[in-house]
Protein backbone atom coordinates (compact mmCIF):
# COMPACT_ATOMS: atom_id res chain seq x y z
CA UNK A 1 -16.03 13.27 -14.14
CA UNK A 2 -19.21 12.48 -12.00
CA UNK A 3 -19.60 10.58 -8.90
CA UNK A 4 -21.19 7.55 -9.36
CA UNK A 5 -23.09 5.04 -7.14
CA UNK A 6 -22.04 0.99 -7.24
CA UNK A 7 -24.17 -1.71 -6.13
CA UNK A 8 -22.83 -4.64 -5.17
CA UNK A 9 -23.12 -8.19 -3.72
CA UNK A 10 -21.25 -9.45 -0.62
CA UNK A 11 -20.06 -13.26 -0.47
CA UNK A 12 -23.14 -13.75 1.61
CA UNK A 13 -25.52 -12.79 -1.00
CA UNK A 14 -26.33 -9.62 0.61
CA UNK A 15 -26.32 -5.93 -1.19
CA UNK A 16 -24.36 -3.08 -0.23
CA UNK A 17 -23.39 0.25 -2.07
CA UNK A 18 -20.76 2.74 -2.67
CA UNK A 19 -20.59 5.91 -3.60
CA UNK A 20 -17.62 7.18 -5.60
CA UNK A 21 -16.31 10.35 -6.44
CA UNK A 22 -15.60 11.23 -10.11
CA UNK A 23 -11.57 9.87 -9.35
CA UNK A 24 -12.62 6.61 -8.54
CA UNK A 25 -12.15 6.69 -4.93
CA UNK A 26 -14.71 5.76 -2.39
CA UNK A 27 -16.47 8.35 0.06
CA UNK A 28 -19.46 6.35 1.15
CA UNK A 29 -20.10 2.67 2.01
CA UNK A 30 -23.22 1.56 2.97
CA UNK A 31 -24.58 -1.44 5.27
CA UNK A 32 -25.42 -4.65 3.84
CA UNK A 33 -29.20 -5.03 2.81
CA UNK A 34 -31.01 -8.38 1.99
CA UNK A 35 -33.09 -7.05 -0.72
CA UNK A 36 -31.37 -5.03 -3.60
CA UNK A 37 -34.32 -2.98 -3.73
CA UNK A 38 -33.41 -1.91 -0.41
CA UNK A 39 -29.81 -1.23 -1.32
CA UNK A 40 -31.87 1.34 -3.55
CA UNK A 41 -33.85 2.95 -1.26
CA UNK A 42 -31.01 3.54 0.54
CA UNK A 43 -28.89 5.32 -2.24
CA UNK A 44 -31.86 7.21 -2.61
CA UNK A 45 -31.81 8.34 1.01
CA UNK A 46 -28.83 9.11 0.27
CA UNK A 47 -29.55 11.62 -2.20
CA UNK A 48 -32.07 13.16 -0.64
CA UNK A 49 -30.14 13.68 2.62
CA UNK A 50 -26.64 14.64 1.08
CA UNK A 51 -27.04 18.34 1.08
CA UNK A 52 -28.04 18.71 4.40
CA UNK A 53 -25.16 19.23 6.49
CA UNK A 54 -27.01 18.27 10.11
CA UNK A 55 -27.52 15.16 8.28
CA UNK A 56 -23.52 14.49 9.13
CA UNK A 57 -22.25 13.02 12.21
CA UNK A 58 -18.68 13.57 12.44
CA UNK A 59 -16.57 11.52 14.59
CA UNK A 60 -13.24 9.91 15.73
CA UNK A 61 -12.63 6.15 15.16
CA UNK A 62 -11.23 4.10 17.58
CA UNK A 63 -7.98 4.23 15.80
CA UNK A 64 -7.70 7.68 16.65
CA UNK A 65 -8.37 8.88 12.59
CA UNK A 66 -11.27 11.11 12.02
CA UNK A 67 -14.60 9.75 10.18
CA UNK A 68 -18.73 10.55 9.40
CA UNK A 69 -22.08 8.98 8.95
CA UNK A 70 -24.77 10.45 6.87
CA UNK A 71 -27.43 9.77 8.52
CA UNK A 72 -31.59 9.65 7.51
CA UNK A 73 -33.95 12.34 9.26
CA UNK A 74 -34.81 9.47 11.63
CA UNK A 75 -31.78 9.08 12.90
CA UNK A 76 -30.76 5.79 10.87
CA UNK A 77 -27.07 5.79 9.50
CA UNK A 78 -27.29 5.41 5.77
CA UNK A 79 -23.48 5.77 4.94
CA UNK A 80 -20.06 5.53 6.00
CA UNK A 81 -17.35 6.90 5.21
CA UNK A 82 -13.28 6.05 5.36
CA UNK A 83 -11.10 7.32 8.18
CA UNK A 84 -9.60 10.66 7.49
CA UNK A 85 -5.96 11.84 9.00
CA UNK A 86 -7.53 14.93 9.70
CA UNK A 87 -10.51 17.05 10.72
CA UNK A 88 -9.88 19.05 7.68
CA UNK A 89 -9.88 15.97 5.14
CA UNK A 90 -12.76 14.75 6.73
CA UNK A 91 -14.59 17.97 5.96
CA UNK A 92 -13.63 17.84 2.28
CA UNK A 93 -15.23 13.95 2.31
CA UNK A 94 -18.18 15.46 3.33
CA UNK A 95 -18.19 18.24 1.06
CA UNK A 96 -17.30 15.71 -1.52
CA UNK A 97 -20.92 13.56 -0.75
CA UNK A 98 -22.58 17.03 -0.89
CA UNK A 99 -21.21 17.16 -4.53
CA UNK A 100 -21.66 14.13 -5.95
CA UNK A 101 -24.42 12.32 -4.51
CA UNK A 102 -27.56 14.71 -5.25
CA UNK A 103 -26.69 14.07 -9.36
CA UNK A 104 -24.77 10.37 -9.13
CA UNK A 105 -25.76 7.90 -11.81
CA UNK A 106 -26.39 4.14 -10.15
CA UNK A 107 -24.56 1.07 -11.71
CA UNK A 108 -26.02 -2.37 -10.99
CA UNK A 109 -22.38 -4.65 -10.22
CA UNK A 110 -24.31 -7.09 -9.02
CA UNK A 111 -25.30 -9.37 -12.34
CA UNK A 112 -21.04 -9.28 -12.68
């Protein structure tokens, strides 16, 4: 099953989206946008900088759990992902973007 990306709207009225792997589970949150068309442009930043693996900051939370951004060629963070208990699983959540994003189909949650 594909990955899929879900746009949504927060209790504030603002748009955010996810992207989810065929399973269901989430690899990629983005930041809220006040414009759903920029929720768009967003996923399609997404797209276009999922492949690219210096597009990937990886990191350690403050909790101690590994964690990336995806970020835009300008240096913007477009996505977020969970924490990971490990280097290792991090690296398959990345790998995981890499392999569903470029292809993902978009559904619109936000008329719900």
């Amino acid at each position: 099953m594909a990955g899929k990306f879900v746009i949504k709207k927060a209790t504030d009225g603002q748009f955010f989206f996810r992207l989810q792997a065929g399973n269901g589970e989430i690899i990629l949150k983005s930041e809220l946008y006040v414009a759903q068309a920029s929720a768009e442009k967003g996923i399609a930043s997404v797209k276009a900088n999922a492949a690219n693996d210096e597009r990937y900051e990886r990191k350690t939370a403050k909790n101690g759990q590994e964690m990336f951004n995806l970020k835009a060629a300008n240096g913007q963070i477009i996505g977020t992902s969970e924490t990971y208990s490990s280097a290792s699983a991090r690296d398959n959540g990345i790998a995981s973007v890499k392999n569903n994003a470029p292809d993902a189909k978009v559904e619109d949650e936000t008329k719900a």
